[in-house]
Protein backbone atom coordinates (compact mmCIF):
# COMPACT_ATOMS: atom_id res chain seq x y z
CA UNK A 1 0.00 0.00 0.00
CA UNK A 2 1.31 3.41 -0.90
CA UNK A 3 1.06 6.11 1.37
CA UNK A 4 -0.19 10.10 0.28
CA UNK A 5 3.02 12.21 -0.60
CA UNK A 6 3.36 14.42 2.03
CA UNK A 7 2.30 17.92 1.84
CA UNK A 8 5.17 20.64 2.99
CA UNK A 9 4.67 22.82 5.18
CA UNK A 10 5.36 26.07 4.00
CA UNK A 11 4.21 27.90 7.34
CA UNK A 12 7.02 29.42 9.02
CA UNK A 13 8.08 32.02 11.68
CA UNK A 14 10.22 34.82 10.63
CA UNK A 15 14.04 34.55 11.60
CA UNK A 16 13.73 37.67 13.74
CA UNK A 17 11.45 40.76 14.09
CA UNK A 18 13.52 44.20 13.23
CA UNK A 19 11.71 47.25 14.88
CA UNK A 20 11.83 50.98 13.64
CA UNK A 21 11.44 53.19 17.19
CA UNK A 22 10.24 56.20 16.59
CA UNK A 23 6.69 56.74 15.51
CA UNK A 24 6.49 52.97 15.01
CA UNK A 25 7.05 52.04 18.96
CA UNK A 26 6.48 55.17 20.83
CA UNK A 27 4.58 57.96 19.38
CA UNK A 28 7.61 60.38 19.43
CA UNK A 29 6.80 62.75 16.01
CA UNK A 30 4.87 65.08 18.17
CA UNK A 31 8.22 65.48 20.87
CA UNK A 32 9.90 65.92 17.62
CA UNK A 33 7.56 68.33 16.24
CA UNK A 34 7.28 70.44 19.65
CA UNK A 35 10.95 70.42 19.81
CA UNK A 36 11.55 72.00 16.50
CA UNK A 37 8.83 74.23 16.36
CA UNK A 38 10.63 75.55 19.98
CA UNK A 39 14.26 75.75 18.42
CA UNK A 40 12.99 77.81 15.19
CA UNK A 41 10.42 80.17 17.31
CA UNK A 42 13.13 81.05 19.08
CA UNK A 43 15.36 81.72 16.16
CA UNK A 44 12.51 83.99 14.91
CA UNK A 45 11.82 81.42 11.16
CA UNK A 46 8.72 79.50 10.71
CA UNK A 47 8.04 76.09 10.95
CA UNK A 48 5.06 73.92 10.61
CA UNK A 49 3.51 70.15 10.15
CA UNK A 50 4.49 69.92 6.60
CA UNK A 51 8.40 70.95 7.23
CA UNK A 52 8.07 68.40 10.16
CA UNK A 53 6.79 65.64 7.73
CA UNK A 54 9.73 66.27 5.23
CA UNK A 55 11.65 65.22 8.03
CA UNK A 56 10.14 61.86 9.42
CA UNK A 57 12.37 59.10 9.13
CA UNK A 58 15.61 61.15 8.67
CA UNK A 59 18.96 61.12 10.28
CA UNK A 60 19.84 63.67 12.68
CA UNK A 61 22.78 65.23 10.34
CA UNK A 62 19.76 65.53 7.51
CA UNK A 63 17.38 67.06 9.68
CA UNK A 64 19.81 69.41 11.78
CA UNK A 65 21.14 70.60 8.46
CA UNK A 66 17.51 71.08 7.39
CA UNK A 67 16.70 73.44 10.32
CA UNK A 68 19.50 75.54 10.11
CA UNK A 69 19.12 76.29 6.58
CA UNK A 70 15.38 77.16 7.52
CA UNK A 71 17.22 79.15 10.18
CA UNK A 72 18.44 81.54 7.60
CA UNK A 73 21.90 80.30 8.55
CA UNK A 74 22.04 81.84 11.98
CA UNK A 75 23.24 78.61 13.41
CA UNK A 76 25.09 75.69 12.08
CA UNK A 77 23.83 72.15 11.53
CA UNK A 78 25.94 70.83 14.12
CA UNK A 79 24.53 73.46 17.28
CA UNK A 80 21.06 72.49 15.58
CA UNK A 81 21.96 69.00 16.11
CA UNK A 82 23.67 69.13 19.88
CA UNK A 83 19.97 71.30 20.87
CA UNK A 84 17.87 68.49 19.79
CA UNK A 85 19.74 66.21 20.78
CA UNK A 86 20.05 67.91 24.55
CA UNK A 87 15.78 68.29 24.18
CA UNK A 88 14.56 65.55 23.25
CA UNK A 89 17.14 63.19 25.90
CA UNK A 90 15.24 65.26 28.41
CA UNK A 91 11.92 64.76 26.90
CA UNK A 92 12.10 60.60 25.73
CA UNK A 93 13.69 60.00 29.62
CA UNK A 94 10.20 60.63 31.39
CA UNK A 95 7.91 57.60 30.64
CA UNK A 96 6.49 56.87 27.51
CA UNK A 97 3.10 55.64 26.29
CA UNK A 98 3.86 52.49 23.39
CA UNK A 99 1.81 52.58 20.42
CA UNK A 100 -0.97 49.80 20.43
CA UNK A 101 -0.47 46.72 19.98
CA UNK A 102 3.28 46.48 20.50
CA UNK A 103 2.61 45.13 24.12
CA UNK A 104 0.87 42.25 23.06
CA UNK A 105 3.27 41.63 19.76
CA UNK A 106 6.12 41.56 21.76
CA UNK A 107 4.71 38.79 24.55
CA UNK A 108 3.99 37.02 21.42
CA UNK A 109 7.17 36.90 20.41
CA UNK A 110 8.91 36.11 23.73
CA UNK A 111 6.72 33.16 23.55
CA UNK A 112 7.77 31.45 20.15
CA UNK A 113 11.27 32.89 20.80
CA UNK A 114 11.56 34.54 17.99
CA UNK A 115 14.61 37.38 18.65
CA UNK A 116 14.09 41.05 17.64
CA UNK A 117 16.14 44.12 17.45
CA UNK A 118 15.90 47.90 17.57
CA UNK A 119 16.82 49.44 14.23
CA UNK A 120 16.71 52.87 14.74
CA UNK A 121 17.90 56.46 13.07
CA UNK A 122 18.02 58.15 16.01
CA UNK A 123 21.37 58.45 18.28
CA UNK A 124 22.43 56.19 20.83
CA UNK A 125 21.75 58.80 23.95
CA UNK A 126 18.08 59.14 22.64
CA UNK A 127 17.89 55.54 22.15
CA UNK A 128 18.84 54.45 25.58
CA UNK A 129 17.10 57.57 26.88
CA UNK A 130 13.62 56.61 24.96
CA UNK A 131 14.38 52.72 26.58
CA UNK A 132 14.44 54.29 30.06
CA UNK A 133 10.84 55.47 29.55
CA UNK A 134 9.23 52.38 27.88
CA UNK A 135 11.36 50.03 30.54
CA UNK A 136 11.32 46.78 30.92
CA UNK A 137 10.95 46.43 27.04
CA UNK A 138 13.65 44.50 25.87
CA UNK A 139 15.66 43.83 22.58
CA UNK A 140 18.39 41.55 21.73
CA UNK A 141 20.19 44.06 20.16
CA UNK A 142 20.16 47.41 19.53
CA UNK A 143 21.30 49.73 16.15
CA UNK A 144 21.40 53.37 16.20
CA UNK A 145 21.65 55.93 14.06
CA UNK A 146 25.52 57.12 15.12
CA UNK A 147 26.75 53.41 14.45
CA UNK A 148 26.47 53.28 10.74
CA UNK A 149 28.17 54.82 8.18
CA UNK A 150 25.18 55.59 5.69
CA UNK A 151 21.62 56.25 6.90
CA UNK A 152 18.34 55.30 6.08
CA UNK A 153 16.89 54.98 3.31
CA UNK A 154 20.31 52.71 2.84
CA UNK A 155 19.81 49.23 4.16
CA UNK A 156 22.91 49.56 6.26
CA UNK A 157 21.00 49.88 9.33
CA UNK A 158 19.00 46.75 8.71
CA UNK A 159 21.70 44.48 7.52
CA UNK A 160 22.97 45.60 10.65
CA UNK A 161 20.66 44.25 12.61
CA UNK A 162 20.27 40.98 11.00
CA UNK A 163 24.22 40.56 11.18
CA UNK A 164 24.15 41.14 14.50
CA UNK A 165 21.05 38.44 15.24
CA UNK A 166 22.87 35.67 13.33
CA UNK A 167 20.01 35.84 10.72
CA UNK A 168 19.36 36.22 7.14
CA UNK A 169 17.26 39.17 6.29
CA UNK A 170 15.04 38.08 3.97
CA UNK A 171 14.40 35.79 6.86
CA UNK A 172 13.14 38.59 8.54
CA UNK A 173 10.06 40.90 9.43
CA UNK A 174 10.49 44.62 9.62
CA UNK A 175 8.35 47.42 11.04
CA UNK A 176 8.46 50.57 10.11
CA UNK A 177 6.57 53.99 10.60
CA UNK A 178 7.98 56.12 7.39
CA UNK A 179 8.85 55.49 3.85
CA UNK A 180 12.74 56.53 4.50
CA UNK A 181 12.66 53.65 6.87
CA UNK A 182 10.36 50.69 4.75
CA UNK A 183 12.53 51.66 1.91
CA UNK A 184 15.70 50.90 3.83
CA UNK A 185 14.52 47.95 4.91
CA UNK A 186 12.86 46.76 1.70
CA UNK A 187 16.65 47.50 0.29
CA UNK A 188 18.23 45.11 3.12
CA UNK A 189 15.69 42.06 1.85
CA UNK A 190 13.24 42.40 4.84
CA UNK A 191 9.67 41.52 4.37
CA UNK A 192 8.64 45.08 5.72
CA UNK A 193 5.34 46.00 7.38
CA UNK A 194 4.20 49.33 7.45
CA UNK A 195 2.47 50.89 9.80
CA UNK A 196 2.43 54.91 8.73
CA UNK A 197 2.70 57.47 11.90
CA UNK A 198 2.79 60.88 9.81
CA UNK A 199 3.88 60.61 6.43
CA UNK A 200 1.49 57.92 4.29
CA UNK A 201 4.01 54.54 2.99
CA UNK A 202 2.92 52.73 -0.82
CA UNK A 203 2.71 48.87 -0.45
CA UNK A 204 4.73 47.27 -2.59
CA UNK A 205 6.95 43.58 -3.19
CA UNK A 206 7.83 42.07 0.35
CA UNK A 207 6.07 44.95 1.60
CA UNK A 208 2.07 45.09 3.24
CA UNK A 209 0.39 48.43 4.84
CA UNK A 210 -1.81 48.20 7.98
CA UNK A 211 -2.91 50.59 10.50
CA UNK A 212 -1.57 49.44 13.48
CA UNK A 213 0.29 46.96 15.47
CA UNK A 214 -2.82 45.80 17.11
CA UNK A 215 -3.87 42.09 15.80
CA UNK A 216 0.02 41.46 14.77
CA UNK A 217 0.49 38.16 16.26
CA UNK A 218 1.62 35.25 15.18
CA UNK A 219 -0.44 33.94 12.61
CA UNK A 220 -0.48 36.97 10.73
CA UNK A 221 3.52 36.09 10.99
CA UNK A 222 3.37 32.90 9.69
CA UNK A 223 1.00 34.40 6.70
CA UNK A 224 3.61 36.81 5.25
CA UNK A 225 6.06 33.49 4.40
CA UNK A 226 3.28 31.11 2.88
């Protein structure tokens, strides 16, 4: 008697979950926003949502550089980029309220073991400063903007974090707020879902568009590979 073939099982887990932070974990755009808006009022140049949205997803050298030139060149990129750095440490280090859904994604993925890492743009002393207020989240390992060599959109950041899980990244799911950041990742191999904060993201190959973090489990997971 001959037995059925078997039928493979083309349901997997992603490798590891690669996480944008700002706008995609904590809802930092309006800090950002404040923050600027402060720094140009008081250099006596305008400033408004749509400047801030040309902005979202950007490295600090971009957007410094940005704001001084809006300045009228009364200050140089780099005393742009110590003052926002200085205001927003202060601001990310009181607590912070995570997006929804990224509670219940996370327990999820403590659960099947599945690793994850921080991929972020912004510097390290925001970084750890934005971890102190969302504490005890927890990541295996952490990139930030000041530890690579080209920013996003360039999938430096993402390899990155993929080298530095042992993993493939095409193996991998990214999330991501802003189309600088899905296009990095998209550029690394990641199967990137968006979730759009400010600035609206296209779907695209490897690459879905949903609301929120809120249903993300692990079926939805396993979907993205069958």
């Amino acid at each position: 008697m001959s037995l059925p073939a078997a039928v493979p099982d083309t349901s997997r887990l992603p490798a590891a979950v690669l996480f944008d932070m700002d706008g995609l974990l904590i809802d930092t755009e309006p800090l950002w926003f404040s923050v600027e808006g402060d720094i140009l009022t008081e250099l006596g140049a305008p400033w408004d949502l749509n400047d801030h949205k040309t902005l979202v997803g950007s490295s600090l050298k971009v957007s410094s550089a940005f704001i001084a030139e809006r300045a009228g060149g009364s200050v140089t990129a780099e005393q742009i980029a110590d003052e926002l750095l200085l205001r927003m440490r202060e601001r990310l280090r009181h607590p912070q309220v995570l997006r929804p859904g990224v509670i219940d994604l996370i327990a999820e993925l403590d659960a099947a073991g599945i690793p994850r890492a921080l991929v972020s743009s912004s510097f390290r002393v925001l970084v750890e400063a934005a971890l102190e207020g969302v504490a005890p989240l927890m990541f295996d390992t952490v990139v930030v903007g000041d530890e690579v060599s080209v920013a996003k959109p360039h999938p430096e950041a993402y390899l990155l974090g993929a080298r530095k899980l042992g993993v493939d990244p095409t193996d991998c799911v990214a999330f991501e707020d802003s189309p600088t950041g899905a296009a990095s990742a998209s550029a690394a191999g990641c199967f990137v879902v968006a979730i759009p904060s400010v600035v609206p993201i296209e779907p695209g190959e490897r690459r879905i568009v949903r609301p929120s973090l809120v249903g993300v489990d692990l079926t939805f997971l396993r979907s993205l590979f069958e």
